[in-house]
N, C-alpha and C. Protein backbone atom coordinates (compact mmCIF):
# COMPACT_ATOMS: atom_id res chain seq x y z
N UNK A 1 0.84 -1.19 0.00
CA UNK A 1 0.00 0.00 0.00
C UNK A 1 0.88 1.25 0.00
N UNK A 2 -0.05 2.26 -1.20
CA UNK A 2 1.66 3.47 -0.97
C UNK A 2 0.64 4.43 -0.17
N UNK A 3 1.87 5.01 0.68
CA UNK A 3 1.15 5.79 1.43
C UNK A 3 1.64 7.58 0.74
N UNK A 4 0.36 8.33 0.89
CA UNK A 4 0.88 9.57 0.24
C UNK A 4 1.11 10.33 1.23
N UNK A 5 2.08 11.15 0.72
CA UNK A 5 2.99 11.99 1.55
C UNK A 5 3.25 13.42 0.78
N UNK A 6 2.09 14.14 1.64
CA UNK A 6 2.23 15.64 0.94
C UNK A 6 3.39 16.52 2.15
N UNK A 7 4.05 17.64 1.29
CA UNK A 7 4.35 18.48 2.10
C UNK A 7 3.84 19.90 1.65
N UNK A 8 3.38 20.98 2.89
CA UNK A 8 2.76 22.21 2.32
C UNK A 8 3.02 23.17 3.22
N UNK A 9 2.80 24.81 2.81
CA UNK A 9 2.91 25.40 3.94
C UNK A 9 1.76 25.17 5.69
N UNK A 10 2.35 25.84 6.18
CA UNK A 10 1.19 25.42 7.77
C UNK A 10 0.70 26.27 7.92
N UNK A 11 -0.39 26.64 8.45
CA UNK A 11 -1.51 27.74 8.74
C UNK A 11 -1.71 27.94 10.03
N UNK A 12 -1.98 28.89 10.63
CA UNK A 12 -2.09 29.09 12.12
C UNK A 12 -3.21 27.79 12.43
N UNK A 13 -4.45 27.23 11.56
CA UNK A 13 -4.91 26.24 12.55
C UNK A 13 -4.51 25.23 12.57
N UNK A 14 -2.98 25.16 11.96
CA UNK A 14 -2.61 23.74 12.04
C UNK A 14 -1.57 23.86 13.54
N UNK A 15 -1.85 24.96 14.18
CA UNK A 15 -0.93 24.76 15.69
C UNK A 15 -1.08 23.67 16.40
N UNK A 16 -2.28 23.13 16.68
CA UNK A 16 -2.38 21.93 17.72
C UNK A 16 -1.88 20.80 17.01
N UNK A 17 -1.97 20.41 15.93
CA UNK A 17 -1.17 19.56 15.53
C UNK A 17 0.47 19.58 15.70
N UNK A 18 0.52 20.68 15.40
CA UNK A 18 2.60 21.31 15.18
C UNK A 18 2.70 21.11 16.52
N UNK A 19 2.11 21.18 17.80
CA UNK A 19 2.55 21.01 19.21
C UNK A 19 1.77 19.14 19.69
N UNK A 20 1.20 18.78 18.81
CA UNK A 20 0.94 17.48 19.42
C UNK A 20 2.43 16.88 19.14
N UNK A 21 2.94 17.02 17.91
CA UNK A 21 4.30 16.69 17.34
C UNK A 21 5.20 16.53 18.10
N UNK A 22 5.50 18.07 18.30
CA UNK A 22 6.68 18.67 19.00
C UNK A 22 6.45 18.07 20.49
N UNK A 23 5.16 17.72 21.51
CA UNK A 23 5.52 16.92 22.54
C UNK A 23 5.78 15.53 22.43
N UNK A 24 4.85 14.90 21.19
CA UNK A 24 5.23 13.05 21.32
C UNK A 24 7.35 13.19 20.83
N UNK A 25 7.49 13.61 19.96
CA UNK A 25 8.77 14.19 19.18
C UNK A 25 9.79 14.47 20.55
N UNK A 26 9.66 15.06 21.22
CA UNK A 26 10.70 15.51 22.35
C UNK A 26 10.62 14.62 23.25
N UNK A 27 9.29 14.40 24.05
CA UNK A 27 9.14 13.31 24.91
C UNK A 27 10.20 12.21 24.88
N UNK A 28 9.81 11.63 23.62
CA UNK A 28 10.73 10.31 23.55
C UNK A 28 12.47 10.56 23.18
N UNK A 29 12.46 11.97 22.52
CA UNK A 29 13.50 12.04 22.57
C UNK A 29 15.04 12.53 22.99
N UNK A 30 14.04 13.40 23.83
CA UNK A 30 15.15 14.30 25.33
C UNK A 30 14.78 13.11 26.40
N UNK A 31 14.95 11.64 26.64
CA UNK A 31 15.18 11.25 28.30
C UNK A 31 16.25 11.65 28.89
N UNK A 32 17.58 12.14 28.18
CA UNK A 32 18.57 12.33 29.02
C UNK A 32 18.70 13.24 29.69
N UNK A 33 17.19 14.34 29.35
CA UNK A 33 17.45 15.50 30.23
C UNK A 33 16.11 15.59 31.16
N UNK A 34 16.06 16.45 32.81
CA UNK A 34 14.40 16.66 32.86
C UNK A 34 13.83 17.52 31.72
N UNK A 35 12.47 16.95 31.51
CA UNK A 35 11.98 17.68 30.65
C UNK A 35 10.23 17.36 30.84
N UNK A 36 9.96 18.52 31.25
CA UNK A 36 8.52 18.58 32.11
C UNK A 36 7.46 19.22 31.52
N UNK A 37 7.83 19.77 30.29
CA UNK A 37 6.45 20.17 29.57
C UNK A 37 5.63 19.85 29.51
N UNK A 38 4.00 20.56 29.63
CA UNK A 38 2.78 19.98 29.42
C UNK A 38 2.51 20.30 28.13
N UNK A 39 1.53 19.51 27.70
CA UNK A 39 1.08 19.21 26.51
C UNK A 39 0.51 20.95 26.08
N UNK A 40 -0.34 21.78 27.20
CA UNK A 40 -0.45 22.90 26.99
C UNK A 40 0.67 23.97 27.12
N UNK A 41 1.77 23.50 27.77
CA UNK A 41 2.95 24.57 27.09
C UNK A 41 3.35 24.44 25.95
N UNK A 42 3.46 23.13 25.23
CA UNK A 42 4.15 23.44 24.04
C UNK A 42 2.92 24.08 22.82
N UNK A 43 1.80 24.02 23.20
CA UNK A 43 0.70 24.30 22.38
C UNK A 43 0.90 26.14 22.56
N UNK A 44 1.13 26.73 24.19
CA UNK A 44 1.27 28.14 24.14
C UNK A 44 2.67 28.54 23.52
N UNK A 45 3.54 27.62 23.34
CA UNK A 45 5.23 27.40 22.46
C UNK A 45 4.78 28.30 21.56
N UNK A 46 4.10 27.13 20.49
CA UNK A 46 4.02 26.66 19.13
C UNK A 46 3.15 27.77 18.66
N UNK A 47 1.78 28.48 19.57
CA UNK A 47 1.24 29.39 19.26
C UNK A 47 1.85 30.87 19.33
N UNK A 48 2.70 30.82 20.28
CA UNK A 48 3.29 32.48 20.48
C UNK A 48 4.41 32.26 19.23
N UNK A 49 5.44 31.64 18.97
CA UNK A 49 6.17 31.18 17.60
C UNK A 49 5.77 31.73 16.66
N UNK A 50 4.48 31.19 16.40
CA UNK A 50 4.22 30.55 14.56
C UNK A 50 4.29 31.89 14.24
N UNK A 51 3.49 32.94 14.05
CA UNK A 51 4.04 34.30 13.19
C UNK A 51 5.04 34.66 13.50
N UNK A 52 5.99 34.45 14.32
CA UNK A 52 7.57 35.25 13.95
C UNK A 52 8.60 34.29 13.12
N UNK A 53 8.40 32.82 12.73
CA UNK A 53 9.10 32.10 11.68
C UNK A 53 8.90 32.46 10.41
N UNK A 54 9.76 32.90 9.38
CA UNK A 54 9.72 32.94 8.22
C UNK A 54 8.83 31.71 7.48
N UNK A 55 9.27 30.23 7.99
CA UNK A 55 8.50 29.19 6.90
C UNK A 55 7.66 28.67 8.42
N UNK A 56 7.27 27.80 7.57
CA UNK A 56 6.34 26.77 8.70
C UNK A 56 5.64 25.85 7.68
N UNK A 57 6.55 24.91 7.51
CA UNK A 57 6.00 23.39 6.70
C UNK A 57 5.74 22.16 7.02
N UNK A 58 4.70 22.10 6.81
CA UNK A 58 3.80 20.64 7.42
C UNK A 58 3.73 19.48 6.37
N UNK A 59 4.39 18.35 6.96
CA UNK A 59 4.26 17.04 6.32
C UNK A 59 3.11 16.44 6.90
N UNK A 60 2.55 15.34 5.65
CA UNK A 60 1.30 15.02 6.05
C UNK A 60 1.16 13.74 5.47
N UNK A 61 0.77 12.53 6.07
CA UNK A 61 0.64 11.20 5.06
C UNK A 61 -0.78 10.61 5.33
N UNK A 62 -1.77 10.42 4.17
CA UNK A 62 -3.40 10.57 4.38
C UNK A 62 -3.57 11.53 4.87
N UNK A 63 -3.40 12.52 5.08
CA UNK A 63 -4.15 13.93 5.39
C UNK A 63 -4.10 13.62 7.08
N UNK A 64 -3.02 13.17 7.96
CA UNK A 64 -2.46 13.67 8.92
C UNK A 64 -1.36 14.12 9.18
N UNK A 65 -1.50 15.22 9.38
CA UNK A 65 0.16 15.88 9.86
C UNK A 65 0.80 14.53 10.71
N UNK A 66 1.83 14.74 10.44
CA UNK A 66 3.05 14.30 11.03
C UNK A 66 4.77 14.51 11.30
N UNK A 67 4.67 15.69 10.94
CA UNK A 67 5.95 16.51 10.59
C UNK A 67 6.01 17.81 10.48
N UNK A 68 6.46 18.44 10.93
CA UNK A 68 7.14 19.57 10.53
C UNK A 68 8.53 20.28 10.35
N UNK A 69 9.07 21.43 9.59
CA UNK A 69 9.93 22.18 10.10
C UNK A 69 9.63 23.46 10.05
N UNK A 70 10.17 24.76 10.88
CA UNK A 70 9.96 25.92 11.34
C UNK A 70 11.23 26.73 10.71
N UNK A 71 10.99 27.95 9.79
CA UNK A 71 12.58 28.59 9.91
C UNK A 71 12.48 29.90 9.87
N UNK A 72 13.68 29.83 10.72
CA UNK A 72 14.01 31.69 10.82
C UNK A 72 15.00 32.34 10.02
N UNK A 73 15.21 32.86 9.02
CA UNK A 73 16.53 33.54 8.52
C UNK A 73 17.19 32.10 7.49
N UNK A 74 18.18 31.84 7.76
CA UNK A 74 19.14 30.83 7.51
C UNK A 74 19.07 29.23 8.63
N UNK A 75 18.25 29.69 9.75
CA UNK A 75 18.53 29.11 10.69
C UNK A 75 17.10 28.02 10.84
N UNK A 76 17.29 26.55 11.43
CA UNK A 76 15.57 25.73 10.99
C UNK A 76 15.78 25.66 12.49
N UNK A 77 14.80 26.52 13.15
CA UNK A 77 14.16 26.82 14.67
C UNK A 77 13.99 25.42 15.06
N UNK A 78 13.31 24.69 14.45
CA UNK A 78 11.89 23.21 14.92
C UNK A 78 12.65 22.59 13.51
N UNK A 79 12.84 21.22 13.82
CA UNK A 79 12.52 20.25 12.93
C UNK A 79 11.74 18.88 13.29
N UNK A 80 10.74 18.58 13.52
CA UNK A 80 9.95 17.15 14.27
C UNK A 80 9.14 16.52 13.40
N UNK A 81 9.16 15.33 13.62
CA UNK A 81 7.77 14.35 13.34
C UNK A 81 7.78 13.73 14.26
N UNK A 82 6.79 12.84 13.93
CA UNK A 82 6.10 12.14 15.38
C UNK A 82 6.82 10.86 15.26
N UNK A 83 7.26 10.26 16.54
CA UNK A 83 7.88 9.47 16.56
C UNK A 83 7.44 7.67 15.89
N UNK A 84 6.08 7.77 15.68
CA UNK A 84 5.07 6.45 15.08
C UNK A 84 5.54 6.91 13.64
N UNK A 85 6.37 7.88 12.68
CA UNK A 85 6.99 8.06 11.72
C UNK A 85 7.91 7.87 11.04
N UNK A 86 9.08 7.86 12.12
CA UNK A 86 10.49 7.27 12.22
C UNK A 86 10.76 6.37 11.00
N UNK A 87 11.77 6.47 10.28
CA UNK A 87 11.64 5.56 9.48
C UNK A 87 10.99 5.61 8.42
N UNK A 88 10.18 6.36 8.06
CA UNK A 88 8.91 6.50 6.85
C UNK A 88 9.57 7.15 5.62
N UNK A 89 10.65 7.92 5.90
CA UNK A 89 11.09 8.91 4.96
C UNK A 89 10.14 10.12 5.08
N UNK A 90 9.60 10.63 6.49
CA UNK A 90 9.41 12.24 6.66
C UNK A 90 10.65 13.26 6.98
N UNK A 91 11.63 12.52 7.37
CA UNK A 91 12.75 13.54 8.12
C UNK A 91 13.14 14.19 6.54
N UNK A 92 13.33 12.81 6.06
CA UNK A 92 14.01 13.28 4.79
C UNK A 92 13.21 14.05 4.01
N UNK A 93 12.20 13.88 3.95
CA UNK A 93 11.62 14.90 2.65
C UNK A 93 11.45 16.27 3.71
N UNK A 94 10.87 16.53 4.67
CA UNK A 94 11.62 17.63 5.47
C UNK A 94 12.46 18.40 5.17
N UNK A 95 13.87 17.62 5.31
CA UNK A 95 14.96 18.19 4.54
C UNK A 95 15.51 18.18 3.80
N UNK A 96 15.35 17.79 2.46
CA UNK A 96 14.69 17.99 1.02
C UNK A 96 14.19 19.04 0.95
N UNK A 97 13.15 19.22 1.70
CA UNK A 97 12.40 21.02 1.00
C UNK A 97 13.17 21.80 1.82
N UNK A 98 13.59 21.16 3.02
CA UNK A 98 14.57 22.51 3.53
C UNK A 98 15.70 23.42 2.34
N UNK A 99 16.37 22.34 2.27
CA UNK A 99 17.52 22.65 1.17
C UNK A 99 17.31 23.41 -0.27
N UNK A 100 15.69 23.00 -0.48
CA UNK A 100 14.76 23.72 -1.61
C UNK A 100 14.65 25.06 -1.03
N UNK A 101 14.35 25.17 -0.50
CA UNK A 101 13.81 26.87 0.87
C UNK A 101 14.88 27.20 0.69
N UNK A 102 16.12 26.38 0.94
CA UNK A 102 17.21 27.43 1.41
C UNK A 102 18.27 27.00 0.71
N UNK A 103 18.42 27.27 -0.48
CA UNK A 103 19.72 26.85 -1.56
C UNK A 103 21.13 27.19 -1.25
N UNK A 104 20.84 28.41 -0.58
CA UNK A 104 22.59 28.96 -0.35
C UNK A 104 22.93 28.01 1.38
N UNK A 105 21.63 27.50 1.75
CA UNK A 105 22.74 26.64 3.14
C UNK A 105 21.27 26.81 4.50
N UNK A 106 22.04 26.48 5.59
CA UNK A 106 20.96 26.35 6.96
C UNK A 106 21.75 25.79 7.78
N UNK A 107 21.55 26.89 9.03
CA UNK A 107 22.26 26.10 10.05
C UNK A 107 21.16 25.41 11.04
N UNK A 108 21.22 24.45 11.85
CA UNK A 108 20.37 23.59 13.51
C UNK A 108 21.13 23.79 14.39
N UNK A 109 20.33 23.55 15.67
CA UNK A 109 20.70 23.16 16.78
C UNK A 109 20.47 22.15 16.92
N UNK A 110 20.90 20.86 17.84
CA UNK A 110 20.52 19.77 18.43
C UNK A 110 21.41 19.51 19.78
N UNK A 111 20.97 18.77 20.75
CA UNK A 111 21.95 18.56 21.67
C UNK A 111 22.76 17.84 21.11
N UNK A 112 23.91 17.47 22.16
CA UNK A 112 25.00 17.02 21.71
C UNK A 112 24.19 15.11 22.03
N UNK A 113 23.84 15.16 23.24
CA UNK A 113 23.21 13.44 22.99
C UNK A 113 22.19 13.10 22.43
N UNK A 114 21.35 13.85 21.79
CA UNK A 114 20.50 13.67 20.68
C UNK A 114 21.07 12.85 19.85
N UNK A 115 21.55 11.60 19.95
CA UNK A 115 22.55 10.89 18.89
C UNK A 115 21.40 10.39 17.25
N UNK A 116 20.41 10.37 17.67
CA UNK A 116 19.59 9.89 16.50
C UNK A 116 19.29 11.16 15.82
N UNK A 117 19.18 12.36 16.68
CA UNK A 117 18.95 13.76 15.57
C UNK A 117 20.09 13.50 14.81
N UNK A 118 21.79 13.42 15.68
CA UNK A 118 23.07 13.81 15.04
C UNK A 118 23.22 12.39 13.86
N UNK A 119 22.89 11.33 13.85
CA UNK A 119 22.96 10.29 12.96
C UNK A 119 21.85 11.16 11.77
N UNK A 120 20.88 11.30 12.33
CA UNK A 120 19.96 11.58 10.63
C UNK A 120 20.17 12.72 10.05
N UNK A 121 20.81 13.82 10.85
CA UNK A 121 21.58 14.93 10.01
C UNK A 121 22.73 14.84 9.14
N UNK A 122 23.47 13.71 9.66
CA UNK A 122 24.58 13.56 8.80
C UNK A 122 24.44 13.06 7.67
N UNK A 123 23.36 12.13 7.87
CA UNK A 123 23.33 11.35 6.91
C UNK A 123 22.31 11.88 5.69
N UNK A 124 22.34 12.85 6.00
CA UNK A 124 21.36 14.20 5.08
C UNK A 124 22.39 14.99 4.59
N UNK A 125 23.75 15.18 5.21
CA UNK A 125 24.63 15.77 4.68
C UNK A 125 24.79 17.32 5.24
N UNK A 126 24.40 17.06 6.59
CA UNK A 126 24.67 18.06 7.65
C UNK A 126 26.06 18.36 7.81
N UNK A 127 27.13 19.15 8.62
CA UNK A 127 28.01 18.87 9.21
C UNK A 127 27.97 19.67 10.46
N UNK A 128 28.75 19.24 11.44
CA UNK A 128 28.98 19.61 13.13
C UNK A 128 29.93 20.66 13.00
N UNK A 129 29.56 22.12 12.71
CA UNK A 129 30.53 22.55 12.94
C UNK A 129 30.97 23.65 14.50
N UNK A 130 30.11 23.22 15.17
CA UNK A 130 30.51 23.83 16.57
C UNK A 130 29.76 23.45 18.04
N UNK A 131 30.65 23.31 18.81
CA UNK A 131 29.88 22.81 19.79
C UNK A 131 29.90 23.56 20.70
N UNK A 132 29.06 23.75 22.08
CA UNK A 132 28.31 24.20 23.05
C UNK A 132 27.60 24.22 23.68
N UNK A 133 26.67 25.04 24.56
CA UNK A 133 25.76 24.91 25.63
C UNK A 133 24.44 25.59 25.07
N UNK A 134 23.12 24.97 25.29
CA UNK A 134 22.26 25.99 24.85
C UNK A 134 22.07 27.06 26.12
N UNK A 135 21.38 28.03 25.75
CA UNK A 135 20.24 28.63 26.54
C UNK A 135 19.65 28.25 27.34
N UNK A 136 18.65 28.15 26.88
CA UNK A 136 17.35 27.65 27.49
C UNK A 136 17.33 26.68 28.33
N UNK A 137 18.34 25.60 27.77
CA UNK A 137 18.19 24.46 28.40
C UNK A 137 19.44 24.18 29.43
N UNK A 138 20.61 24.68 28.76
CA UNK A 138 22.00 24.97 29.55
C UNK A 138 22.95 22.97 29.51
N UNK A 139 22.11 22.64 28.18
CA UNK A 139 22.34 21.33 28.06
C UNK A 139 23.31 21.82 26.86
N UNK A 140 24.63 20.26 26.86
CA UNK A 140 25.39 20.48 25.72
C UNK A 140 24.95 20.28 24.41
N UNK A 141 25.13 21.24 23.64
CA UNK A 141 24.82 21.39 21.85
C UNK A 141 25.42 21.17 20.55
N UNK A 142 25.14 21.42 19.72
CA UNK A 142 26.31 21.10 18.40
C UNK A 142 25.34 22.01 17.58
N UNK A 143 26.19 22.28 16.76
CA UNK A 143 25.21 23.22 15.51
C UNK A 143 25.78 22.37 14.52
N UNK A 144 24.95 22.66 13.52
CA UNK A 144 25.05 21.71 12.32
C UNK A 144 24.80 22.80 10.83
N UNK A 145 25.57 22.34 9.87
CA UNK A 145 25.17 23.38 9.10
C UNK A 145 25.00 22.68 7.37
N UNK A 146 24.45 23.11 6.65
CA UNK A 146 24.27 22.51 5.25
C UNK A 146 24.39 23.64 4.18
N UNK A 147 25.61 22.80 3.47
CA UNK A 147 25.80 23.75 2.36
C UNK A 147 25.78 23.54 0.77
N UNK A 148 25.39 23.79 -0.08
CA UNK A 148 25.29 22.81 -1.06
C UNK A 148 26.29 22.76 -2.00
N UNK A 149 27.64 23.30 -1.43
CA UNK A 149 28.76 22.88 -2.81
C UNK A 149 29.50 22.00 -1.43
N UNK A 150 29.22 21.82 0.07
CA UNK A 150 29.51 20.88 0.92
C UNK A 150 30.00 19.35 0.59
């Protein structure tokens, strides 16, 4: 059975979806840090956000979201799908249109033990070029950057 897989821009009423994401998406994949968000913070996140990102693109397979990425400038704020996705080929077409959006390059954040973000970036043709502490979280980071004569 093929399953279809649109990608399009996102609309402010697609917020509760973009934050159902972004909590199943983090949940499973920050255990190494506390991480205590309620399902209604990342929904007040995702809502105070969405008009100050330049893009906001929603993947969708049968007409449910399951993906997104968010960008600011040069820089992709949010990249998530839901973790029942894994594997499907959403990351990748994700970033596929990223690289479409953004021809001259894009930099991420990810933590530094995020090892499955840092495996599927590379293998997209990311590179690590600096490491550090975030903000917010005061957890260790890596930035990643994509360039296309890279």
């Amino acid at each position: 059975m093929i399953r279809v897989r649109v990608l399009r821009d996102a609309h402010i009423e697609y917020v509760p979806d973009l934050a159902r994401i972004l909590g199943d998406a983090t949940r499973k994949a920050y255990t190494f840090m506390a991480w205590d968000h309620t399902d209604s913070g990342f929904l007040d996140f995702v809502g105070g956000m969405f008009t100050t990102w330049d893009s906001v693109r929603l993947a969708e397979i049968e007409g449910r979201p399951v993906g997104f990425s968010c960008v600011d400038g040069d820089v992709v704020d949010q990249l998530f799908f839901a973790s029942d996705h894994q594997g499907q080929g959403v990351g990748a077409l994700l970033q596929n249109d990223l690289k479409h959006q953004r021809p001259e390059g894009f930099g991420l954040f990810t933590f530094q033990a995020n090892r499955a973000a840092r495996r599927f970036y590379e293998k997209q043709g990311l590179i690590a070029v600096a490491f550090g502490v975030s903000e917010d979280e005061n957890e260790p980071d890596v930035r990643y950057e994509w360039k296309p004569d890279a």
